[in-house]
PDB file of N, CA and C in Angstrom:
ATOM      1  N   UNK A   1     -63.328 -61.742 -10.448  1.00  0.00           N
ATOM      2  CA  UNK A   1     -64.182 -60.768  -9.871  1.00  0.00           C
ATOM      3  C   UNK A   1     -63.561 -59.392 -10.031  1.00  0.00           C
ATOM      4  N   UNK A   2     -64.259 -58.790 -10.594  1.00  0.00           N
ATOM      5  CA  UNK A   2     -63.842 -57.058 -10.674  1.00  0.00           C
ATOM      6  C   UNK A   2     -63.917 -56.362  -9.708  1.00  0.00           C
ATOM      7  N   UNK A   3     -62.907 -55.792  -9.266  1.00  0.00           N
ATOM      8  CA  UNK A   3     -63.110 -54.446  -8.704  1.00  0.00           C
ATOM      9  C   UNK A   3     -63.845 -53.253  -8.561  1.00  0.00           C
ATOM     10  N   UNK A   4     -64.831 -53.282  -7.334  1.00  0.00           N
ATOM     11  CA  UNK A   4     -65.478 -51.615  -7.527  1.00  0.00           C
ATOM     12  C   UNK A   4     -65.042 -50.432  -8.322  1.00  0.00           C
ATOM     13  N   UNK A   5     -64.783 -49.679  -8.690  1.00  0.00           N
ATOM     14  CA  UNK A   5     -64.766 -48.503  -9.013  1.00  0.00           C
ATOM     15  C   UNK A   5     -64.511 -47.409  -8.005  1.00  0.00           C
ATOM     16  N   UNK A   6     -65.189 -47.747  -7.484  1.00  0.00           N
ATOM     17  CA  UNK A   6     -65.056 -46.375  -5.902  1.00  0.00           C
ATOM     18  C   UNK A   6     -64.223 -47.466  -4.809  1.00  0.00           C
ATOM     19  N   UNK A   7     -63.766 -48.282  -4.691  1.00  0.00           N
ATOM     20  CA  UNK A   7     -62.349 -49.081  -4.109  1.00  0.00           C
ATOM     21  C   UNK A   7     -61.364 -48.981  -4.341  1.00  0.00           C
ATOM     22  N   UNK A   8     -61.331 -48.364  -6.060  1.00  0.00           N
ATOM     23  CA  UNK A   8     -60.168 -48.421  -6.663  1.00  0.00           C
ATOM     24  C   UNK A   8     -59.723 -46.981  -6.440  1.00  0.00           C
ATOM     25  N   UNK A   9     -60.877 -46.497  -6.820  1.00  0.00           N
ATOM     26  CA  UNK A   9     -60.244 -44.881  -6.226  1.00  0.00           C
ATOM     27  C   UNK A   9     -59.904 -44.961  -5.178  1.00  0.00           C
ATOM     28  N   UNK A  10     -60.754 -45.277  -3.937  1.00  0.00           N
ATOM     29  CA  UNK A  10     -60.432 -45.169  -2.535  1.00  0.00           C
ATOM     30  C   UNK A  10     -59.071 -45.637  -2.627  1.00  0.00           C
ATOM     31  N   UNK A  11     -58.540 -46.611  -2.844  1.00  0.00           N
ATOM     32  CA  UNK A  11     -56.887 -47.259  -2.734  1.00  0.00           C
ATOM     33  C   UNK A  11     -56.334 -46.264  -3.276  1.00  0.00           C
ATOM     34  N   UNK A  12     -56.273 -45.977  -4.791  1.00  0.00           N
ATOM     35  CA  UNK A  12     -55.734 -44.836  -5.453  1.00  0.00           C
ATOM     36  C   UNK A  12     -55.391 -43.731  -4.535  1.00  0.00           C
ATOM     37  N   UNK A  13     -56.311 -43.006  -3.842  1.00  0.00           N
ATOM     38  CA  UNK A  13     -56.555 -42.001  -3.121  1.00  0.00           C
ATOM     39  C   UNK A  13     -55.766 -42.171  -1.945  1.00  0.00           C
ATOM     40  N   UNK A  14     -55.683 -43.503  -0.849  1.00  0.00           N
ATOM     41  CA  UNK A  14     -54.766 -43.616  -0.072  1.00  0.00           C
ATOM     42  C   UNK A  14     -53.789 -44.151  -0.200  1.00  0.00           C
ATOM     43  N   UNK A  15     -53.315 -44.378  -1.002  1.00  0.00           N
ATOM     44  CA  UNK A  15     -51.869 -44.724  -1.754  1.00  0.00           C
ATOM     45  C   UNK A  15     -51.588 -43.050  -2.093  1.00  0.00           C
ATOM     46  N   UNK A  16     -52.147 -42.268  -2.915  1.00  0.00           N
ATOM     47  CA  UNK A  16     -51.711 -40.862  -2.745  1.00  0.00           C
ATOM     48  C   UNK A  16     -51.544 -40.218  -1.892  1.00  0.00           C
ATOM     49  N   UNK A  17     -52.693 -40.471  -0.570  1.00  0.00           N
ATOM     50  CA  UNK A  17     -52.710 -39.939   0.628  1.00  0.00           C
ATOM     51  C   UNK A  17     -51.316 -40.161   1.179  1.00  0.00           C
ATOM     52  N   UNK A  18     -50.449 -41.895   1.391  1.00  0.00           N
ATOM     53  CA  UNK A  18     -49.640 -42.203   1.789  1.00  0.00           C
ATOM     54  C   UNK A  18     -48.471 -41.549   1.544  1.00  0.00           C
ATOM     55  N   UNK A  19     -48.619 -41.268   0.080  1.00  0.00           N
ATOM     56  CA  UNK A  19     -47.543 -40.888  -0.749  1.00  0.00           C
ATOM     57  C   UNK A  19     -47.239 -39.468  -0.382  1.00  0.00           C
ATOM     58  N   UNK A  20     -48.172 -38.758  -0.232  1.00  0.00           N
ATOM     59  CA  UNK A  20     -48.394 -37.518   0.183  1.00  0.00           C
ATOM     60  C   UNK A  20     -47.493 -37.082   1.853  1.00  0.00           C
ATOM     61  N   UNK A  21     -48.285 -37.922   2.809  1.00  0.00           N
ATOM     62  CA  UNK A  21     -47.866 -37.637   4.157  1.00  0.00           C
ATOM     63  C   UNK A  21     -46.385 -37.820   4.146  1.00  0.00           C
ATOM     64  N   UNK A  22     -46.158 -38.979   3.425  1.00  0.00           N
ATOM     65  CA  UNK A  22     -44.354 -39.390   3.568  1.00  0.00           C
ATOM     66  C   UNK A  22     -43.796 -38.108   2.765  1.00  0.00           C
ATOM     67  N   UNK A  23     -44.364 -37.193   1.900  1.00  0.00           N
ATOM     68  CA  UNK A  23     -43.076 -36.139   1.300  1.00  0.00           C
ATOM     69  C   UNK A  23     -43.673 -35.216   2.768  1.00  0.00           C
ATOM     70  N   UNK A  24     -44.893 -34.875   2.971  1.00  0.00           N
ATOM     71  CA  UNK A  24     -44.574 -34.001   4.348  1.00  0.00           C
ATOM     72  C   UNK A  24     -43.979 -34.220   5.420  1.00  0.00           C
ATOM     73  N   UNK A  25     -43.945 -35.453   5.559  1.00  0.00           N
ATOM     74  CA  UNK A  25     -42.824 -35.682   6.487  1.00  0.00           C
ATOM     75  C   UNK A  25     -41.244 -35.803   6.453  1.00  0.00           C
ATOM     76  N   UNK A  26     -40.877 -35.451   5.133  1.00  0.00           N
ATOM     77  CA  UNK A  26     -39.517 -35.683   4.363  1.00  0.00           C
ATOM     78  C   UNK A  26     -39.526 -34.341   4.785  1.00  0.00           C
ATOM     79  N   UNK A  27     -40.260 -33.525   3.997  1.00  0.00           N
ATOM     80  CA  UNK A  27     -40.288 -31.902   4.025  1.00  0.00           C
ATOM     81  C   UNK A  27     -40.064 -30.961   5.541  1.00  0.00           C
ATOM     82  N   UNK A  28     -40.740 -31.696   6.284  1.00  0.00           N
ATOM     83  CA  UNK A  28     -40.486 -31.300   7.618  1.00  0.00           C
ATOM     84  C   UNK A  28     -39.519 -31.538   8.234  1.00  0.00           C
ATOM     85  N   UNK A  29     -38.753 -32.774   7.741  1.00  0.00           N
ATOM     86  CA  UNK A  29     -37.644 -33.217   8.726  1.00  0.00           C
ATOM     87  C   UNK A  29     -36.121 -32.410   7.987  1.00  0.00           C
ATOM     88  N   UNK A  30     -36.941 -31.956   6.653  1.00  0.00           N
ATOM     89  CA  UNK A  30     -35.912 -31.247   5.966  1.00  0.00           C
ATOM     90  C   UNK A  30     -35.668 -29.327   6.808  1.00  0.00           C
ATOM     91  N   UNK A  31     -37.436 -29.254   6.846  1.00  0.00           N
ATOM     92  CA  UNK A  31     -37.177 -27.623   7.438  1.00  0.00           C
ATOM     93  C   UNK A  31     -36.347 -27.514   8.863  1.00  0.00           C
ATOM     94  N   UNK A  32     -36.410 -28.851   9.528  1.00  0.00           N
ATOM     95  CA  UNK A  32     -36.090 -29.094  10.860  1.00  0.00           C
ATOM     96  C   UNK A  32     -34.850 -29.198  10.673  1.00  0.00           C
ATOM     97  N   UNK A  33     -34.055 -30.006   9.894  1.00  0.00           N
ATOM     98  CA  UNK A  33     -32.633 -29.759   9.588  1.00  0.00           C
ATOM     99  C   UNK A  33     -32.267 -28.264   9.327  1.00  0.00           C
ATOM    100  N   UNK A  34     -32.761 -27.747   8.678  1.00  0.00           N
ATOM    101  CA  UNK A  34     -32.173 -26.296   7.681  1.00  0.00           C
ATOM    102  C   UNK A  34     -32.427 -25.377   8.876  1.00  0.00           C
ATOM    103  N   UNK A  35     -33.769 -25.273   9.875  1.00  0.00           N
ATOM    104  CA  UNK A  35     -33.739 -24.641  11.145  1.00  0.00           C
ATOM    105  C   UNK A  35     -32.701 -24.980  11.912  1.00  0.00           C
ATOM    106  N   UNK A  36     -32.236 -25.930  12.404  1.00  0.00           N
ATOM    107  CA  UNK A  36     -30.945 -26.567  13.391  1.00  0.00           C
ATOM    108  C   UNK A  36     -29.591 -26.151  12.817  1.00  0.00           C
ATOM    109  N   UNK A  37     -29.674 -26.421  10.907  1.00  0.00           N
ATOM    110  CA  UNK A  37     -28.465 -25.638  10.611  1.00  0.00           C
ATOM    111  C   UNK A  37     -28.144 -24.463  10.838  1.00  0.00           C
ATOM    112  N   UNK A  38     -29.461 -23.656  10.603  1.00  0.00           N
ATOM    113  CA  UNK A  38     -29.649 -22.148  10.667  1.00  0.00           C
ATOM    114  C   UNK A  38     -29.124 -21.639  12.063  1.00  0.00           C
ATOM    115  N   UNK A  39     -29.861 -22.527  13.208  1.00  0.00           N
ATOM    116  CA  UNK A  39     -29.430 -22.429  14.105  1.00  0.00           C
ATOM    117  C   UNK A  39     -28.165 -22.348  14.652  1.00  0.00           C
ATOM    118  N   UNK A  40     -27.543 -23.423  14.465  1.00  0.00           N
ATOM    119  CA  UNK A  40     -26.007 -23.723  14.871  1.00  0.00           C
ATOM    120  C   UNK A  40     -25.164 -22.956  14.187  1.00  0.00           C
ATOM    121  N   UNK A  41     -25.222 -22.605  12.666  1.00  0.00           N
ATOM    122  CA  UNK A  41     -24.449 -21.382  12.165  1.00  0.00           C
ATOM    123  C   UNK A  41     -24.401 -19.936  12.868  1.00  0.00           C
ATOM    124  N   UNK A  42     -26.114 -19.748  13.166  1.00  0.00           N
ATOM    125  CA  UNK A  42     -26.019 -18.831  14.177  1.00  0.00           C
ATOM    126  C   UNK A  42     -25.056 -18.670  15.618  1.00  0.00           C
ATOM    127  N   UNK A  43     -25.366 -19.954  16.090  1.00  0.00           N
ATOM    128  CA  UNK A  43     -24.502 -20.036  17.533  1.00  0.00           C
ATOM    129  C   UNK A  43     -23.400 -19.986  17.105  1.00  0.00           C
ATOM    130  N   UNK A  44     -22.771 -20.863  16.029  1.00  0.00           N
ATOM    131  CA  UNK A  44     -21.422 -20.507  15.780  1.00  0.00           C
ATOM    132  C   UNK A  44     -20.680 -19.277  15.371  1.00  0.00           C
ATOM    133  N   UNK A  45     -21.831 -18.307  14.910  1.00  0.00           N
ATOM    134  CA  UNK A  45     -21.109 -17.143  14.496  1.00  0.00           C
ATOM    135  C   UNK A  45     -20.737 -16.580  15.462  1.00  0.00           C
ATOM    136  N   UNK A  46     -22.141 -16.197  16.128  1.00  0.00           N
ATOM    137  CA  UNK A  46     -22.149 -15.340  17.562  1.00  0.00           C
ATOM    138  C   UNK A  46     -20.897 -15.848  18.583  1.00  0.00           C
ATOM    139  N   UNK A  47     -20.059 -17.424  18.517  1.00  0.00           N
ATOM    140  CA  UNK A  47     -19.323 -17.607  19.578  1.00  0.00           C
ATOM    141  C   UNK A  47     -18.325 -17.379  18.632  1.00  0.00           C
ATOM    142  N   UNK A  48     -17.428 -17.265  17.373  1.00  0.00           N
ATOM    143  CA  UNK A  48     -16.192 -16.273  16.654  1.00  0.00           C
ATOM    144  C   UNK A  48     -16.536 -14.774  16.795  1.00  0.00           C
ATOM    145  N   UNK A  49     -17.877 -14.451  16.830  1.00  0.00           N
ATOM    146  CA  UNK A  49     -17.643 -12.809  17.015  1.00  0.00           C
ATOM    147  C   UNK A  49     -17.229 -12.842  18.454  1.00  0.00           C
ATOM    148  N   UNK A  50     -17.839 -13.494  19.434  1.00  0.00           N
ATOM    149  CA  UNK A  50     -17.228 -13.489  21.006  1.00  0.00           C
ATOM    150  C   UNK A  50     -15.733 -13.889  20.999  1.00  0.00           C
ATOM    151  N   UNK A  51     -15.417 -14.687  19.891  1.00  0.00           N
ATOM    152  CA  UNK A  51     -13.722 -14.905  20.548  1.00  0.00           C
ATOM    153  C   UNK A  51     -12.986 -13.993  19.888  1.00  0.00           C
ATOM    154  N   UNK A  52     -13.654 -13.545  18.354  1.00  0.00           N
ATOM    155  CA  UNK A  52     -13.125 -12.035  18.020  1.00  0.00           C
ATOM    156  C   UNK A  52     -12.706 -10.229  18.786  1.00  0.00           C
ATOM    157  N   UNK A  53     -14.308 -10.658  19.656  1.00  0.00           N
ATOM    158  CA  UNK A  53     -14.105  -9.470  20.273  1.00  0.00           C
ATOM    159  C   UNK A  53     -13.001  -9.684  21.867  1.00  0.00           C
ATOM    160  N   UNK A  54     -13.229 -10.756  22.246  1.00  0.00           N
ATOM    161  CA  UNK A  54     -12.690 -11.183  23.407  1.00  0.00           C
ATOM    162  C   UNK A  54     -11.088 -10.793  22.924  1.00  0.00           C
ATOM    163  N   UNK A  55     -10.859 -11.200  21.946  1.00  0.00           N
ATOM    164  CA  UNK A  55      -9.146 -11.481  21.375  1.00  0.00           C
ATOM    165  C   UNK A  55      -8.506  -9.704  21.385  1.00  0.00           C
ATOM    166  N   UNK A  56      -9.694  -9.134  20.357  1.00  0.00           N
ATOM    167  CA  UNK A  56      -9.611  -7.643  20.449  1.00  0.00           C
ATOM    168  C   UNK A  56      -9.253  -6.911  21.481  1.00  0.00           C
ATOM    169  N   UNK A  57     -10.353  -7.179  22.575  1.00  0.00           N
ATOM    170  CA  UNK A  57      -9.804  -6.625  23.591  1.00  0.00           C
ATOM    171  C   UNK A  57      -8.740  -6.959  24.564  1.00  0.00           C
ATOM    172  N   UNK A  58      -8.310  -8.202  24.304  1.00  0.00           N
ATOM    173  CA  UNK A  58      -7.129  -8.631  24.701  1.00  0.00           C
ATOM    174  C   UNK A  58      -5.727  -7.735  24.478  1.00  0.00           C
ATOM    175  N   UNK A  59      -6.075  -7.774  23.078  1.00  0.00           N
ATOM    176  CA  UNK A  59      -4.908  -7.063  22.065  1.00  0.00           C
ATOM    177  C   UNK A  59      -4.941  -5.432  22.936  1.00  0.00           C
ATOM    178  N   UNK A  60      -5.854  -4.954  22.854  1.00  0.00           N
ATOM    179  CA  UNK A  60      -6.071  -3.844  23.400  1.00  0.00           C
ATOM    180  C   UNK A  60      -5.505  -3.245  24.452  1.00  0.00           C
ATOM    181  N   UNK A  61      -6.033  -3.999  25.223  1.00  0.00           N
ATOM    182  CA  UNK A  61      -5.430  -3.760  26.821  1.00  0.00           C
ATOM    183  C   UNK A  61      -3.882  -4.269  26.587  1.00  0.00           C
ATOM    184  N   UNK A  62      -3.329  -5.414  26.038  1.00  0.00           N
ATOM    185  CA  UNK A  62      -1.746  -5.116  26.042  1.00  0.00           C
ATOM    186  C   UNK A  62      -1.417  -4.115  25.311  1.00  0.00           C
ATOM    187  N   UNK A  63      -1.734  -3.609  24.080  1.00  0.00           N
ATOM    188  CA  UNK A  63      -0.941  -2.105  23.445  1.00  0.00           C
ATOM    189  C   UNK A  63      -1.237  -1.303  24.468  1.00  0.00           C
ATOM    190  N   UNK A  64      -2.576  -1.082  25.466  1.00  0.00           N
ATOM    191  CA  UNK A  64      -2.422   0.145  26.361  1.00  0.00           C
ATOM    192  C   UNK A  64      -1.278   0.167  27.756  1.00  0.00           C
ATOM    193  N   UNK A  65      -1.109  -0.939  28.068  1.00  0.00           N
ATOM    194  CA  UNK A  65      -0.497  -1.349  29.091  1.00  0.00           C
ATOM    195  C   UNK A  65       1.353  -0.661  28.545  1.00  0.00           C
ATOM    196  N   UNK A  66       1.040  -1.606  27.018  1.00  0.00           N
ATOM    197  CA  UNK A  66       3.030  -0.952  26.299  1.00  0.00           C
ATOM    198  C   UNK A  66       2.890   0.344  26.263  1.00  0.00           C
ATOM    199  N   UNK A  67       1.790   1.058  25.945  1.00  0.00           N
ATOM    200  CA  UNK A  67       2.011   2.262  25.808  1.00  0.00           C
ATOM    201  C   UNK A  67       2.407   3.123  26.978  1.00  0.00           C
ATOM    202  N   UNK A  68       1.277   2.408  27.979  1.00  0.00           N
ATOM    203  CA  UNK A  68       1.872   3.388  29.143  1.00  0.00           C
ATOM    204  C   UNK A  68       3.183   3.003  29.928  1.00  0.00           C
ATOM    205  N   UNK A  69       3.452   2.168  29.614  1.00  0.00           N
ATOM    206  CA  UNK A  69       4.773   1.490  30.554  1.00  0.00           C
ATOM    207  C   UNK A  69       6.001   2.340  29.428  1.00  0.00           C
ATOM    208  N   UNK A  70       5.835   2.353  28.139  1.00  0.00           N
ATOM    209  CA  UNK A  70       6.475   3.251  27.543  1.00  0.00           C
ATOM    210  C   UNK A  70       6.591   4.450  27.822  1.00  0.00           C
ATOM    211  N   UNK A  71       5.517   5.166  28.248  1.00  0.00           N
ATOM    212  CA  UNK A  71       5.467   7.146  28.180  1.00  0.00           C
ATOM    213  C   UNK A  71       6.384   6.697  29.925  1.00  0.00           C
ATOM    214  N   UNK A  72       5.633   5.632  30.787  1.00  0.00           N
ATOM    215  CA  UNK A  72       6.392   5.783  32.672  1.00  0.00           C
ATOM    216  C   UNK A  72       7.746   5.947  31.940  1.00  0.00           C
ATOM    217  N   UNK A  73       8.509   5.000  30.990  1.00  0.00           N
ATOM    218  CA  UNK A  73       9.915   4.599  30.386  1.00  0.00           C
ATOM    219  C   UNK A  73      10.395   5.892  30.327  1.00  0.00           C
ATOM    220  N   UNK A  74       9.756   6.738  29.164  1.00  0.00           N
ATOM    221  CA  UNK A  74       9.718   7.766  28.945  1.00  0.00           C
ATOM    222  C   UNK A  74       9.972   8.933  29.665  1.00  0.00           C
ATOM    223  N   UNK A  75       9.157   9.270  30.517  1.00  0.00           N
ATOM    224  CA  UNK A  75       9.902  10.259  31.731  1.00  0.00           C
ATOM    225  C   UNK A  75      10.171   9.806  32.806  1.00  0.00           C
ATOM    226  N   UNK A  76      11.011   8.967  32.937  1.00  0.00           N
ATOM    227  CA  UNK A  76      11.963   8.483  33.969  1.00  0.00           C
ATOM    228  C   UNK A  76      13.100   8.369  33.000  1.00  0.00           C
ATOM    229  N   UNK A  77      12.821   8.575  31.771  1.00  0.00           N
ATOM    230  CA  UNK A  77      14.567   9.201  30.964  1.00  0.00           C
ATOM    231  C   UNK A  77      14.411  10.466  31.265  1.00  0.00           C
ATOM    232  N   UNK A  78      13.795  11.306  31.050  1.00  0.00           N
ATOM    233  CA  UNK A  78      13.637  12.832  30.841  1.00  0.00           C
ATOM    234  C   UNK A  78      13.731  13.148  31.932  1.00  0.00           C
ATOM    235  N   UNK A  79      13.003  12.736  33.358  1.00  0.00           N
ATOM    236  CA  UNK A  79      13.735  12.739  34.697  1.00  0.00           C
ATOM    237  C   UNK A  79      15.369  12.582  35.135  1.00  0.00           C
ATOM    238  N   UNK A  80      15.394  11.395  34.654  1.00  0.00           N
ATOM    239  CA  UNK A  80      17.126  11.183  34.967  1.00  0.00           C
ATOM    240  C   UNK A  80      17.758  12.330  34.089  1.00  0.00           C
ATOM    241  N   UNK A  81      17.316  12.461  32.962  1.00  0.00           N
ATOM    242  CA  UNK A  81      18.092  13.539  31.762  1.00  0.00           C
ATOM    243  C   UNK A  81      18.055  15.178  32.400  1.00  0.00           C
ATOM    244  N   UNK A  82      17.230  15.437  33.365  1.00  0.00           N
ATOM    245  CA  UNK A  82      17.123  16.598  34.241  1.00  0.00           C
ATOM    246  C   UNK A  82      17.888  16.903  35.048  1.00  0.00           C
ATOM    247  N   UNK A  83      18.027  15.457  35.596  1.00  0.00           N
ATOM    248  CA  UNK A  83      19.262  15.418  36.695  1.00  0.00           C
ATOM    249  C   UNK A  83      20.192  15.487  36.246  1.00  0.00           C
ATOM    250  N   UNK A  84      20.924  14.738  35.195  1.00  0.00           N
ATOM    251  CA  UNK A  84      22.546  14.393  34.640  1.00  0.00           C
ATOM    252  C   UNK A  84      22.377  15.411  34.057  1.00  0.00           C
ATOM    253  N   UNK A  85      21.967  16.233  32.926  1.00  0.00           N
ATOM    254  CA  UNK A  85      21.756  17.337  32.231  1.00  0.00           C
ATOM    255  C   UNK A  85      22.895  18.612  32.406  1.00  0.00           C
ATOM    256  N   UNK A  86      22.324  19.146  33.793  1.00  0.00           N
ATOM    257  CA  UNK A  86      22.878  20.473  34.209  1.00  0.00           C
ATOM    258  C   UNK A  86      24.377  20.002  34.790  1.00  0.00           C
ATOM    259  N   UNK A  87      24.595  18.746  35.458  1.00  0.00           N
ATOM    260  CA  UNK A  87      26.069  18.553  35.878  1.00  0.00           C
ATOM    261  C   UNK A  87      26.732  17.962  34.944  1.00  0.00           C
ATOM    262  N   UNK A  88      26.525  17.616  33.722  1.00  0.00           N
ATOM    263  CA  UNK A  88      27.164  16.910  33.028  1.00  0.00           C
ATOM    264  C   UNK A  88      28.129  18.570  31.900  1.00  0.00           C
ATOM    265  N   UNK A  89      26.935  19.331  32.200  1.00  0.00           N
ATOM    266  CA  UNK A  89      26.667  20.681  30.972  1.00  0.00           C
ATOM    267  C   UNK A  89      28.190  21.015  31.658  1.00  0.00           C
ATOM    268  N   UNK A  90      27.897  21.711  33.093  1.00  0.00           N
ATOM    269  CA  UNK A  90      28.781  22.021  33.986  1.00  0.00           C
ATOM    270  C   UNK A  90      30.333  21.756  33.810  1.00  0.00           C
ATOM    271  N   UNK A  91      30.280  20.160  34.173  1.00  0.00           N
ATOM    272  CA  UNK A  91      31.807  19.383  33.355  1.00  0.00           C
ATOM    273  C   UNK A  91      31.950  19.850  32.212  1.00  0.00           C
ATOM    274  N   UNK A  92      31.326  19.915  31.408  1.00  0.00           N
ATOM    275  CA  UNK A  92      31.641  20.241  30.159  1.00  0.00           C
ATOM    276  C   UNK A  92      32.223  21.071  29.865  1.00  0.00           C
ATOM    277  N   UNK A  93      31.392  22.978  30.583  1.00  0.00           N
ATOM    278  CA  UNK A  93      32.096  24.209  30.761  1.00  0.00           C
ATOM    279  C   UNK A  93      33.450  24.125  31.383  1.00  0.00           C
ATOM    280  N   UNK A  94      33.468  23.561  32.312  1.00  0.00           N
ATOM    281  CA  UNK A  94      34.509  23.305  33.052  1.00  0.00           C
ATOM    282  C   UNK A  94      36.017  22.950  31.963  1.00  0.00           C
ATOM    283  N   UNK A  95      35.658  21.901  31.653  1.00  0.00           N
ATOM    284  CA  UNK A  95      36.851  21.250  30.611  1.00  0.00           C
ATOM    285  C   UNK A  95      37.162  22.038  29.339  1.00  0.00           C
ATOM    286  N   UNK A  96      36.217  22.652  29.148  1.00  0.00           N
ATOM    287  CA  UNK A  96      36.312  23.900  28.002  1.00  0.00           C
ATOM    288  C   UNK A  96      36.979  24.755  28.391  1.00  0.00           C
ATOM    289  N   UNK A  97      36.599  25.704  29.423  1.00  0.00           N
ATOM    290  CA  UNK A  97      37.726  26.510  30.268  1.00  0.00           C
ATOM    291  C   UNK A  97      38.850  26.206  30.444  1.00  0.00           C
ATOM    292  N   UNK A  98      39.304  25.010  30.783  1.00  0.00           N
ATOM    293  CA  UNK A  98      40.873  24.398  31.199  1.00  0.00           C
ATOM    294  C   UNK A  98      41.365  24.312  29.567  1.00  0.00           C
ATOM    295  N   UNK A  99      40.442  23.798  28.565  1.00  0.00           N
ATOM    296  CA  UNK A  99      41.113  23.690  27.646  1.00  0.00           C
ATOM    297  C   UNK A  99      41.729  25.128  27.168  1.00  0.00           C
ATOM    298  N   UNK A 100      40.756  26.338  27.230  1.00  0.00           N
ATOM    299  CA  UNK A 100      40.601  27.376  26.174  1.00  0.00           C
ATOM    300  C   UNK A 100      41.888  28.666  27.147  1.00  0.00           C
ATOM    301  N   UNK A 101      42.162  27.890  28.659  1.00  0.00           N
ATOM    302  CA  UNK A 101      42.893  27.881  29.258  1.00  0.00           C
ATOM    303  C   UNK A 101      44.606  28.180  29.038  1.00  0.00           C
ATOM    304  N   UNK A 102      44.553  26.393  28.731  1.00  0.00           N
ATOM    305  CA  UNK A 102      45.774  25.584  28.543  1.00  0.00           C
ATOM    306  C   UNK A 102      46.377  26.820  27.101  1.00  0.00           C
ATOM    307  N   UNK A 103      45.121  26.453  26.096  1.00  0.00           N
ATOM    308  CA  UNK A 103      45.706  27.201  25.195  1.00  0.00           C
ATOM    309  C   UNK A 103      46.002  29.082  25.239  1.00  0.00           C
ATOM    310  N   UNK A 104      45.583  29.435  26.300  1.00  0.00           N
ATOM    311  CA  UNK A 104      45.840  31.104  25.810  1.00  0.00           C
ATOM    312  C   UNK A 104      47.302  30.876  26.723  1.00  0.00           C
ATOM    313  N   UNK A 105      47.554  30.088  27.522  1.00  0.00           N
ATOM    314  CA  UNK A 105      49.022  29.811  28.327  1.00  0.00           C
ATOM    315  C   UNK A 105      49.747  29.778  27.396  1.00  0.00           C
ATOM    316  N   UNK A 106      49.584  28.915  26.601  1.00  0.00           N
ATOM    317  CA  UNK A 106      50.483  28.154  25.209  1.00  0.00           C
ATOM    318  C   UNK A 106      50.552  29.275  24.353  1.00  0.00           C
ATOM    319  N   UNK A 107      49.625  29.785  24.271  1.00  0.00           N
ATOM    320  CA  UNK A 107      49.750  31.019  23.243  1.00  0.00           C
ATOM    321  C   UNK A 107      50.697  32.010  23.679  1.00  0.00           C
ATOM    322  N   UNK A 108      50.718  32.644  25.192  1.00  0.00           N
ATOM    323  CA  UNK A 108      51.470  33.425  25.981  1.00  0.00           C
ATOM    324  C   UNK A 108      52.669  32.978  26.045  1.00  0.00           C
ATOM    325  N   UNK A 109      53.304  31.724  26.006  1.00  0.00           N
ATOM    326  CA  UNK A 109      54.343  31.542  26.042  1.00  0.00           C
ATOM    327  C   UNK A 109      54.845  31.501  24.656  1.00  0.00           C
ATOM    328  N   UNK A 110      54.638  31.491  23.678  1.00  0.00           N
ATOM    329  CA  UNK A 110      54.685  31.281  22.232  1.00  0.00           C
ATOM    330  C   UNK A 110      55.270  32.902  22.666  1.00  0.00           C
ATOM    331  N   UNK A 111      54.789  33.487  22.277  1.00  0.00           N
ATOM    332  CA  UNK A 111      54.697  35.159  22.102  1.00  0.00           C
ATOM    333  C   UNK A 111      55.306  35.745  23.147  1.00  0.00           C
ATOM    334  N   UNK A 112      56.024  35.082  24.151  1.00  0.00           N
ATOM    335  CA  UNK A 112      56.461  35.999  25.002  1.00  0.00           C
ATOM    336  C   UNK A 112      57.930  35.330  24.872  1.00  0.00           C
TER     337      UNK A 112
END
C-alpha cells in the first residue's frame, strides 16, 4: 500500500518541524549560556575592580599615614635640633676660646 502524498509531506514537514524546534532549543540554551557567561565575567570583573580599588586605597592610606608620621618624625628632630642647637653652638664658642686662649698664653710665653 502506498503512501499519500500529503502524509508524506505532512511527516516530512514534522520531522523538519522537530528538527527545527530541537536547533531552537540548542540555540537558546546556547544564548542562555553566553548571557550567564556574559554575566559572571561581568560580576567577576566588577568584584577585581572592587578588590583593586579596595587594595588601592589600602595602599593609600598607609603611604599617608608614613608620610605623616614621617614630617611628626621630622619636626620633633628640628624641635630637639632647636633646643641642642644654641647650647651645643655655645660649648663650642666656649672651647674655641680656651683653645685660641691656651694658645696666645703659649705664644706669650714663647716670646717673652
Amino acid at each position: 500500500m502506498d503512501k499519500n502524498p500529503n502524509q508524506s509531506n505532512e511527516e516530512d514537514l514534522s520531522a523538519q518541524l522537530r528538527e527545527t524546534r530541537h536547533v531552537l532549543e540548542e540555540l537558546g540554551n546556547c544564548q542562555g549560556t553566553q548571557i550567564h557567561l556574559a554575566t559572571s565575567s561581568q560580576v567577576n570583573r566588577k568584584e577585581q575592580l572592587e578588590a583593586i580599588t579596595s587594595t588601592t586605597e589600602q595602599a593609600n592610606q598607609m603611604l599617608l599615614i608614613s608620610l605623616q608620621r614621617l614630617e611628626d618624625s621630622g619636626d620633633r628632630q628640628n624641635e630637639a635640633s632647636r633646643k641642642v642647637i644654641p647650647s651645643d653652638y655655645k660649648a663650642f664658642e666656649e672651647s674655641v676660646e680656651q683653645t685660641a686662649s691656651r694658645n696666645e698664653t703659649q705664644l706669650r710665653k714663647m716670646y717673652d
